[in-house]
PDB file of N, CA and C in Angstrom:
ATOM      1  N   UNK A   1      15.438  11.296  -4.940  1.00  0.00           N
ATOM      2  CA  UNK A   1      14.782  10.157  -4.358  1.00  0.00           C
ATOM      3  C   UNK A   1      13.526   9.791  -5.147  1.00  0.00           C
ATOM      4  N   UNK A   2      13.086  10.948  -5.512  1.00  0.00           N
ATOM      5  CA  UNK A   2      11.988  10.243  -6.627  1.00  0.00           C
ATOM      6  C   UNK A   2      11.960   9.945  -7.477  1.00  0.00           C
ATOM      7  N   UNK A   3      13.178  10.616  -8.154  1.00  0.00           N
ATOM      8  CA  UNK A   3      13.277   9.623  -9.773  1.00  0.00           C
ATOM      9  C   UNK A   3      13.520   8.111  -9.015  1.00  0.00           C
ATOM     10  N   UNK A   4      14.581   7.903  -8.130  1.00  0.00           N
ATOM     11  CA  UNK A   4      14.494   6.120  -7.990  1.00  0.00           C
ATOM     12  C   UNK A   4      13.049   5.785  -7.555  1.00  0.00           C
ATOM     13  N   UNK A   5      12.712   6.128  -6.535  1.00  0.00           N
ATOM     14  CA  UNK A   5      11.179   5.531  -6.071  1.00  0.00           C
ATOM     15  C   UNK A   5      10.874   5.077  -7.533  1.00  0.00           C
ATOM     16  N   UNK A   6      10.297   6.611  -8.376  1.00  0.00           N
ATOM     17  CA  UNK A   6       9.374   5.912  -9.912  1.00  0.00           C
ATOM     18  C   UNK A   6       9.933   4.768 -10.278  1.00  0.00           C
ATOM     19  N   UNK A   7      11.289   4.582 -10.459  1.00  0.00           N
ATOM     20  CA  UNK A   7      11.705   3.579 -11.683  1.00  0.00           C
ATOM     21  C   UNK A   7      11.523   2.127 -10.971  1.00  0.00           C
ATOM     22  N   UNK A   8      11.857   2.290  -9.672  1.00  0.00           N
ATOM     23  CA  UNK A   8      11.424   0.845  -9.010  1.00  0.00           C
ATOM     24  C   UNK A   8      10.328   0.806  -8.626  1.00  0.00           C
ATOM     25  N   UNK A   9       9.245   1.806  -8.501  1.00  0.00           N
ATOM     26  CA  UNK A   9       7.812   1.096  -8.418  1.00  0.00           C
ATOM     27  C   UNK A   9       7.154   0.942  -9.671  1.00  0.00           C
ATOM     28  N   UNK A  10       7.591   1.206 -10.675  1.00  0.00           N
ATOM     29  CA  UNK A  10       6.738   0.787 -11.794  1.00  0.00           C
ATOM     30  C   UNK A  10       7.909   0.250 -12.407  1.00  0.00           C
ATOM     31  N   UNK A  11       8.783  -0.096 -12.216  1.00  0.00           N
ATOM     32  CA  UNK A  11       9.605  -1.422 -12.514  1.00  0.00           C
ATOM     33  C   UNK A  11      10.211  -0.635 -14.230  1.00  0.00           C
ATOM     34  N   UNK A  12      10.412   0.117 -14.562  1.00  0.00           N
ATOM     35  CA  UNK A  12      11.038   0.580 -15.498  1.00  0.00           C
ATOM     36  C   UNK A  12      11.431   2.196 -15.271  1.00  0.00           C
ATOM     37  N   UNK A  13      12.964   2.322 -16.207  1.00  0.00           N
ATOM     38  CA  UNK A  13      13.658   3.520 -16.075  1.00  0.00           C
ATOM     39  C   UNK A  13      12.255   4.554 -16.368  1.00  0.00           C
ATOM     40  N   UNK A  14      12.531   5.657 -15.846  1.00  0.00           N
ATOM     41  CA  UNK A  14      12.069   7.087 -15.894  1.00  0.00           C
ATOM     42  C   UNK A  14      11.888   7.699 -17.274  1.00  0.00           C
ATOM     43  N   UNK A  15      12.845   7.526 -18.114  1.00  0.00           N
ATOM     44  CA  UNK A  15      12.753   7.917 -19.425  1.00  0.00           C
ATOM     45  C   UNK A  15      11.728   7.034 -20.325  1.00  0.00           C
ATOM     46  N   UNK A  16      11.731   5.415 -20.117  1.00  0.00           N
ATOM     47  CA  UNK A  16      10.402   4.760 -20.721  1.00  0.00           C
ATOM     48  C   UNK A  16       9.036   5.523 -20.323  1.00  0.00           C
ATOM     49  N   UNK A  17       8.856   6.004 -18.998  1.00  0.00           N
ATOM     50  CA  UNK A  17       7.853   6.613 -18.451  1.00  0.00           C
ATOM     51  C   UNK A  17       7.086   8.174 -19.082  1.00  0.00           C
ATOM     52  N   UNK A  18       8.354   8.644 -19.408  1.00  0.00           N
ATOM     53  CA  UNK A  18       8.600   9.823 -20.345  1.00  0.00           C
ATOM     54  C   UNK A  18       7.221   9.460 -21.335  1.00  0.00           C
ATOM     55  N   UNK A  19       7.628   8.565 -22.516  1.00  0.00           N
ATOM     56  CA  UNK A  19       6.920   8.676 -23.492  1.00  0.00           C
ATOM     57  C   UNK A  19       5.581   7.763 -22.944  1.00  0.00           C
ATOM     58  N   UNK A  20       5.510   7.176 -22.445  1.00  0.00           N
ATOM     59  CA  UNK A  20       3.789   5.863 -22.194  1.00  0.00           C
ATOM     60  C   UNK A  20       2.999   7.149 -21.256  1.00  0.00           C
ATOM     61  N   UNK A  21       3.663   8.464 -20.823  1.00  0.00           N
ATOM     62  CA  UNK A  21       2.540   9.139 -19.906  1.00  0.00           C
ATOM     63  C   UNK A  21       2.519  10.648 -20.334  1.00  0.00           C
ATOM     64  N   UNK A  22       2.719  10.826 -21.289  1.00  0.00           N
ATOM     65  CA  UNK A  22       2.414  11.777 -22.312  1.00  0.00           C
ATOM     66  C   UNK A  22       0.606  12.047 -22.491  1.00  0.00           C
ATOM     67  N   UNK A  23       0.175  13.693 -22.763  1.00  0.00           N
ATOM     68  CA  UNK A  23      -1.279  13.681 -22.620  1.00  0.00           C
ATOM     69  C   UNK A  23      -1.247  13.159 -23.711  1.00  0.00           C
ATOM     70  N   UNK A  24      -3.199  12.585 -23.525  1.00  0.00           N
ATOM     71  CA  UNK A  24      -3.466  11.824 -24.198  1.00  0.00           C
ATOM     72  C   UNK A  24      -3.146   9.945 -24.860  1.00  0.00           C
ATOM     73  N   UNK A  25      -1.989   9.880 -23.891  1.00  0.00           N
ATOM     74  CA  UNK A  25      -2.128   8.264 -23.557  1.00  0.00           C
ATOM     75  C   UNK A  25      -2.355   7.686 -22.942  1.00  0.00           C
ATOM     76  N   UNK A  26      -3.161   6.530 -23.006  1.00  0.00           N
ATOM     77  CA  UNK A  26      -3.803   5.592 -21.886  1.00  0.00           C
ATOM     78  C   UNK A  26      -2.798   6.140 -20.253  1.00  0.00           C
ATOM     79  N   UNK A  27      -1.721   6.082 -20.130  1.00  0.00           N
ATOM     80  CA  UNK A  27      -1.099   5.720 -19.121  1.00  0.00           C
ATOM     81  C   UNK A  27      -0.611   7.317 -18.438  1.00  0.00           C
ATOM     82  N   UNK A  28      -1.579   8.378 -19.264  1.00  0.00           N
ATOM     83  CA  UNK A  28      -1.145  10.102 -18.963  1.00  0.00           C
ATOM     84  C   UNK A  28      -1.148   9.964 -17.785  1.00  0.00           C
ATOM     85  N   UNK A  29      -2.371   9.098 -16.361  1.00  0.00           N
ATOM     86  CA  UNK A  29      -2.985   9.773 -15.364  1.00  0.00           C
ATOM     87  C   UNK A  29      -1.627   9.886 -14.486  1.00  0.00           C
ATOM     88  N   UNK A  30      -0.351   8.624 -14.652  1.00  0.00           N
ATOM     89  CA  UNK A  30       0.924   8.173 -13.732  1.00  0.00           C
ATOM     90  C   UNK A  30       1.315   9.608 -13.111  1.00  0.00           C
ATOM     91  N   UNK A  31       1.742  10.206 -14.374  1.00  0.00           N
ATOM     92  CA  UNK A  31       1.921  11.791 -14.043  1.00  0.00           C
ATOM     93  C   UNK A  31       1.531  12.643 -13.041  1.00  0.00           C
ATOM     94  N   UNK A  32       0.082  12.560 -12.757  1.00  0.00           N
ATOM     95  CA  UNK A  32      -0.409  13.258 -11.656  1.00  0.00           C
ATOM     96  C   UNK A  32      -0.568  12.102  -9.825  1.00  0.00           C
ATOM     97  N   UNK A  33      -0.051  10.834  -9.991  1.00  0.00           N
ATOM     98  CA  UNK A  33       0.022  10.465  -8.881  1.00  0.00           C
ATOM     99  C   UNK A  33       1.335  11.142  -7.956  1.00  0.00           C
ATOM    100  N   UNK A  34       1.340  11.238  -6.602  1.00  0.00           N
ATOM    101  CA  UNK A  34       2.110  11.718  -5.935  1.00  0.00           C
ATOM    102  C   UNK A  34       2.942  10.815  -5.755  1.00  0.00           C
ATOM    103  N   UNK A  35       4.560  11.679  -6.025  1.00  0.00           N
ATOM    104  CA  UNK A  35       5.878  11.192  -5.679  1.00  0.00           C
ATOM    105  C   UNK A  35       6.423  10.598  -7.203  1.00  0.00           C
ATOM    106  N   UNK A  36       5.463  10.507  -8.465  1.00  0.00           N
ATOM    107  CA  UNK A  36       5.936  10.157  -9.347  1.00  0.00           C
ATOM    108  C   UNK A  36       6.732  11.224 -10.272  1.00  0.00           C
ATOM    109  N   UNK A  37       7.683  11.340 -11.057  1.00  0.00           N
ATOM    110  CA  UNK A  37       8.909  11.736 -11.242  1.00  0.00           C
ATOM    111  C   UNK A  37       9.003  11.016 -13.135  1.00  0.00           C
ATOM    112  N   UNK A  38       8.208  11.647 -13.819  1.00  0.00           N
ATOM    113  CA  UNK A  38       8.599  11.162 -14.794  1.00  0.00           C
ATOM    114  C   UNK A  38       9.560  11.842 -16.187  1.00  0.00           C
ATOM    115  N   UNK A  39      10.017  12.108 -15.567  1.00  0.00           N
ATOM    116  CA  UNK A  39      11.048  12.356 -16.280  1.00  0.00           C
ATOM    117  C   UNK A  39      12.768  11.566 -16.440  1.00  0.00           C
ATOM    118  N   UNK A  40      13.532  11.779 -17.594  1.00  0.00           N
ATOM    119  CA  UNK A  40      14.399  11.049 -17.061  1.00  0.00           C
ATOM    120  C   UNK A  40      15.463  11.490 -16.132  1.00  0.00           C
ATOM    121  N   UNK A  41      16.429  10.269 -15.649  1.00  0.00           N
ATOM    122  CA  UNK A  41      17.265  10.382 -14.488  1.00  0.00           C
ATOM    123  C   UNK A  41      16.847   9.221 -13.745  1.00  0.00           C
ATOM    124  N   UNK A  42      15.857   8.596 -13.474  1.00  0.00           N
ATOM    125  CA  UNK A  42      15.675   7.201 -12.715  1.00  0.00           C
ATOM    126  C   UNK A  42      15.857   5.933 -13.094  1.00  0.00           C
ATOM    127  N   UNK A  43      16.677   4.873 -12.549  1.00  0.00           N
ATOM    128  CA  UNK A  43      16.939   4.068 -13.905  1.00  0.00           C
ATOM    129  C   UNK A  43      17.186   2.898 -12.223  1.00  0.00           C
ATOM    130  N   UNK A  44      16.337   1.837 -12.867  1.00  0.00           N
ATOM    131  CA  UNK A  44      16.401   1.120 -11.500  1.00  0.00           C
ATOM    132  C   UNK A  44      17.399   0.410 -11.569  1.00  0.00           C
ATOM    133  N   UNK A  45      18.067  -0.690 -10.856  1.00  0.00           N
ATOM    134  CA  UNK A  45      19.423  -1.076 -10.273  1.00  0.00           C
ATOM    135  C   UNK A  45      18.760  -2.584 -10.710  1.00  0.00           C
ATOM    136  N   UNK A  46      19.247  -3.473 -11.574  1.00  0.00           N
ATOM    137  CA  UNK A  46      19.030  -5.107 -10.878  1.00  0.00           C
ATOM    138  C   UNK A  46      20.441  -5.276 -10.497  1.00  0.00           C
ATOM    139  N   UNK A  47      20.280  -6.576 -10.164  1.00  0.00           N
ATOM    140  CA  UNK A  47      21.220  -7.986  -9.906  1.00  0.00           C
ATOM    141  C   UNK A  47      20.377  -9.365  -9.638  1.00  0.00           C
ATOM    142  N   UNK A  48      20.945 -10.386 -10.081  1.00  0.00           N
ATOM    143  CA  UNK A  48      20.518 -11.674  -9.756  1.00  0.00           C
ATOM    144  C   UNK A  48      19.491 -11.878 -10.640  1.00  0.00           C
ATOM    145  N   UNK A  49      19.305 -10.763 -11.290  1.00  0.00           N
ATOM    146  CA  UNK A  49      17.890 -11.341 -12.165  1.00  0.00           C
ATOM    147  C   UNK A  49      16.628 -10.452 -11.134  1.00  0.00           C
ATOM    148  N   UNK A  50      17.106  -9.785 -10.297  1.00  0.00           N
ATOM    149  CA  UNK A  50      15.134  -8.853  -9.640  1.00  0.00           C
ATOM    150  C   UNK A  50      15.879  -7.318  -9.077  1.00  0.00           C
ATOM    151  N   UNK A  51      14.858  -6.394  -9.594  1.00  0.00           N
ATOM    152  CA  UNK A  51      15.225  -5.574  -8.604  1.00  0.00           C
ATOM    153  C   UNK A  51      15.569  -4.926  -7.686  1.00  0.00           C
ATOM    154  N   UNK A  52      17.211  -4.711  -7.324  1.00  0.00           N
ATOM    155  CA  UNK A  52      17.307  -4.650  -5.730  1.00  0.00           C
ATOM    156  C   UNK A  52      17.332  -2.814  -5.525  1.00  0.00           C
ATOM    157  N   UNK A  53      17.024  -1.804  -6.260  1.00  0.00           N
ATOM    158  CA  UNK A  53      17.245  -0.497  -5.781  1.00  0.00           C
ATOM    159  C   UNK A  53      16.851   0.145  -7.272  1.00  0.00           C
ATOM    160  N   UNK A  54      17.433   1.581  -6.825  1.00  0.00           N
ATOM    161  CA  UNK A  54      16.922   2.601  -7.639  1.00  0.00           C
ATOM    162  C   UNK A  54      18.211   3.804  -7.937  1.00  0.00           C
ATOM    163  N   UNK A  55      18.338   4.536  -8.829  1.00  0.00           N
ATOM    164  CA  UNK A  55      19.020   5.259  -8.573  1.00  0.00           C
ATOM    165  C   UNK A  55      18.287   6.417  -9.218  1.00  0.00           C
ATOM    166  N   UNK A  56      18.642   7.604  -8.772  1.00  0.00           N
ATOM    167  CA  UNK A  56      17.697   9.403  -9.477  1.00  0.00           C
ATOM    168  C   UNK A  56      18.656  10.345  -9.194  1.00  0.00           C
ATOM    169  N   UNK A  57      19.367  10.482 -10.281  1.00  0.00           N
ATOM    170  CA  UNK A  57      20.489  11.600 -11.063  1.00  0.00           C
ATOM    171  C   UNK A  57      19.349  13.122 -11.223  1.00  0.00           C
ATOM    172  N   UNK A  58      19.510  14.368 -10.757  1.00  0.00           N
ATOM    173  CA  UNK A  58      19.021  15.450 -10.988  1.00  0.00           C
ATOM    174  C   UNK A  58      20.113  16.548 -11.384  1.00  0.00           C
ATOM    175  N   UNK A  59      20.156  17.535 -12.320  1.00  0.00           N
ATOM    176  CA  UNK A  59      21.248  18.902 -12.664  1.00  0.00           C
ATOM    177  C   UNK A  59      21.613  18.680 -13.747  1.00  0.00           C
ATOM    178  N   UNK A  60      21.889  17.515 -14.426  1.00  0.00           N
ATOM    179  CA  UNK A  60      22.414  17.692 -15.655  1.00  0.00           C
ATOM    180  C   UNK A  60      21.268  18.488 -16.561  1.00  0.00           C
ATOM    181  N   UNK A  61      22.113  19.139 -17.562  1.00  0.00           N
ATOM    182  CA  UNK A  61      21.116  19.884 -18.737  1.00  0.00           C
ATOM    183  C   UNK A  61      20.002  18.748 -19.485  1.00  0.00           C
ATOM    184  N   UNK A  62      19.172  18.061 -18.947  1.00  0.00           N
ATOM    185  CA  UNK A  62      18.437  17.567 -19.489  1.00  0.00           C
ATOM    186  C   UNK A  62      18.215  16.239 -18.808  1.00  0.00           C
ATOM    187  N   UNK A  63      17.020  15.386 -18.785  1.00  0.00           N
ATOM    188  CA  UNK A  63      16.551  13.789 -18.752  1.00  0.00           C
ATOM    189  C   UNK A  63      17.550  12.819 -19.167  1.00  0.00           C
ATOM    190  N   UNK A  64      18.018  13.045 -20.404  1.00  0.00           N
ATOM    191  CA  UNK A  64      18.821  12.631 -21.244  1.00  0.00           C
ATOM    192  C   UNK A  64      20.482  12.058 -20.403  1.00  0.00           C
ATOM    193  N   UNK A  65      20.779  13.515 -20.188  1.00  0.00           N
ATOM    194  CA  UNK A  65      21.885  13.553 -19.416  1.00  0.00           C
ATOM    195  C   UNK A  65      22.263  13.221 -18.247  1.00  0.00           C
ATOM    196  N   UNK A  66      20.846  13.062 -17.242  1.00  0.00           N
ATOM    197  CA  UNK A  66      20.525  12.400 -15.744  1.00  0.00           C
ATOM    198  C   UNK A  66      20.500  11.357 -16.223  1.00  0.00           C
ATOM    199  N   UNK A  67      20.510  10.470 -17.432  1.00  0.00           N
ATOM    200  CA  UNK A  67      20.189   9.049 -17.802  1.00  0.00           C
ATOM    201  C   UNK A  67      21.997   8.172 -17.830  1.00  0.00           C
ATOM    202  N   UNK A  68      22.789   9.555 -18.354  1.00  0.00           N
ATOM    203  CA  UNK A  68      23.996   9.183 -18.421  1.00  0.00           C
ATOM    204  C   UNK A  68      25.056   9.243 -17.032  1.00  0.00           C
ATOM    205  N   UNK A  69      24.460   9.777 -16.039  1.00  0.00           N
ATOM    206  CA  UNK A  69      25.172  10.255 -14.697  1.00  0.00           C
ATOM    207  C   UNK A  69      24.740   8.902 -13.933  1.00  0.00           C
ATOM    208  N   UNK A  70      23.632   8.879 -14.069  1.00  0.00           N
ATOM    209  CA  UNK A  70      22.502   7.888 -13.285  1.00  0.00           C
ATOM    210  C   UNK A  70      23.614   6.084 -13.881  1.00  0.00           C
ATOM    211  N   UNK A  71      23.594   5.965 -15.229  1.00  0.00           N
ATOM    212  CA  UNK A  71      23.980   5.000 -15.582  1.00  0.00           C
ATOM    213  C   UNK A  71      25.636   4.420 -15.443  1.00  0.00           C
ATOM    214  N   UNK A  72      26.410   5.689 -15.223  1.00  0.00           N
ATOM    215  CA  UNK A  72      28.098   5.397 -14.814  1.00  0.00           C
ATOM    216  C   UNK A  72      27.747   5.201 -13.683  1.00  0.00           C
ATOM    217  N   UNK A  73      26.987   5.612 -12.719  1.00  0.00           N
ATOM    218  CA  UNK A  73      27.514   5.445 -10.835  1.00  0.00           C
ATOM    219  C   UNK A  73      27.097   3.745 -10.942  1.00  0.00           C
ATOM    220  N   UNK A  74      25.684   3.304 -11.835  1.00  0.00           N
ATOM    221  CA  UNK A  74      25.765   2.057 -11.614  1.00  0.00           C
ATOM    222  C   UNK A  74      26.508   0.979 -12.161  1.00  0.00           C
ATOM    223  N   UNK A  75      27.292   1.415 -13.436  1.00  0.00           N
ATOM    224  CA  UNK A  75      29.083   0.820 -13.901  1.00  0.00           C
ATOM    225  C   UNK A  75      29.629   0.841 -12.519  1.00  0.00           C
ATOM    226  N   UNK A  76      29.849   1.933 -12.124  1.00  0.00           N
ATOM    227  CA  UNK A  76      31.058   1.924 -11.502  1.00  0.00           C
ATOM    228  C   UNK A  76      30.912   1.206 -10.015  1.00  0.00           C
ATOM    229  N   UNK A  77      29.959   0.886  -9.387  1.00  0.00           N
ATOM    230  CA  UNK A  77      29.075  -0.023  -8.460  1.00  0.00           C
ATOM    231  C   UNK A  77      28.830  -1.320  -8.768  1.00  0.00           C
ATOM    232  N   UNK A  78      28.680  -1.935 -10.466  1.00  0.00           N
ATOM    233  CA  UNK A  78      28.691  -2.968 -11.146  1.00  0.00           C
ATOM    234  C   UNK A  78      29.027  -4.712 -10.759  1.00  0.00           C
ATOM    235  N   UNK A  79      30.610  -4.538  -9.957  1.00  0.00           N
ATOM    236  CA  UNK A  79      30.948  -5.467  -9.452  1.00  0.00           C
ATOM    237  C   UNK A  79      30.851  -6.066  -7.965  1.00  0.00           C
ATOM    238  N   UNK A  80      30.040  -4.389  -7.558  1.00  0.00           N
ATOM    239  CA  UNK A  80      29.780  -5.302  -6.069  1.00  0.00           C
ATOM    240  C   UNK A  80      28.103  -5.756  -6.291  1.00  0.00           C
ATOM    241  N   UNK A  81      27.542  -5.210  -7.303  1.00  0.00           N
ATOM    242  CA  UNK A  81      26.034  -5.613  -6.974  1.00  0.00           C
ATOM    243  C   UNK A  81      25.909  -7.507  -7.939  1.00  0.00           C
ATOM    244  N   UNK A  82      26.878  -7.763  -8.336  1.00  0.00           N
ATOM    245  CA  UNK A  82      26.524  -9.325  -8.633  1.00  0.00           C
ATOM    246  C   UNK A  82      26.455 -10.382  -7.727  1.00  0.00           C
ATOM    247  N   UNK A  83      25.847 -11.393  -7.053  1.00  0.00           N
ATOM    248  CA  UNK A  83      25.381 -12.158  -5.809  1.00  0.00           C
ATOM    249  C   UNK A  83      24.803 -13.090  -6.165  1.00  0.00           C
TER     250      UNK A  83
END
């Protein structure tokens, strides 16, 4: 639930978040707010052109690999989220 929360409240996947909140970059502090999840696996959902949801893949061997679990469920969901 928190990888989606992150990616839809700061409006980009989990893995962009990865590198902009790394120490020592402007944007390190994201990291220590509560409920944020930066790592990958969160990868938000559009349709219509705006954000309608979130999705947060956790277990695979890596960020990487929650990026690829995370990204088939929303293929395979694909044709009902167009409106």
């Amino acid at each position: 639930m928190s990888k989606a929360w992150t990616a839809v409240s700061f409006r980009t996947n989990t893995t962009d978040l990865v590198k902009i909140t790394q120490p020592g970059q402007p944007s390190s502090g994201i990291r220590h707010l509560q409920g944020v999840v930066a790592v990958g696996g969160g990868i938000k959902i559009e349709a219509g052109g705006s954000i309608i949801a979130g999705i947060g893949v956790s277990g695979a061997p890596g960020g990487d690999a929650d990026d690829v679990c995370a990204s088939a469920g929303i293929k395979a969901i694909a044709d009902s989220l167009e409106f």
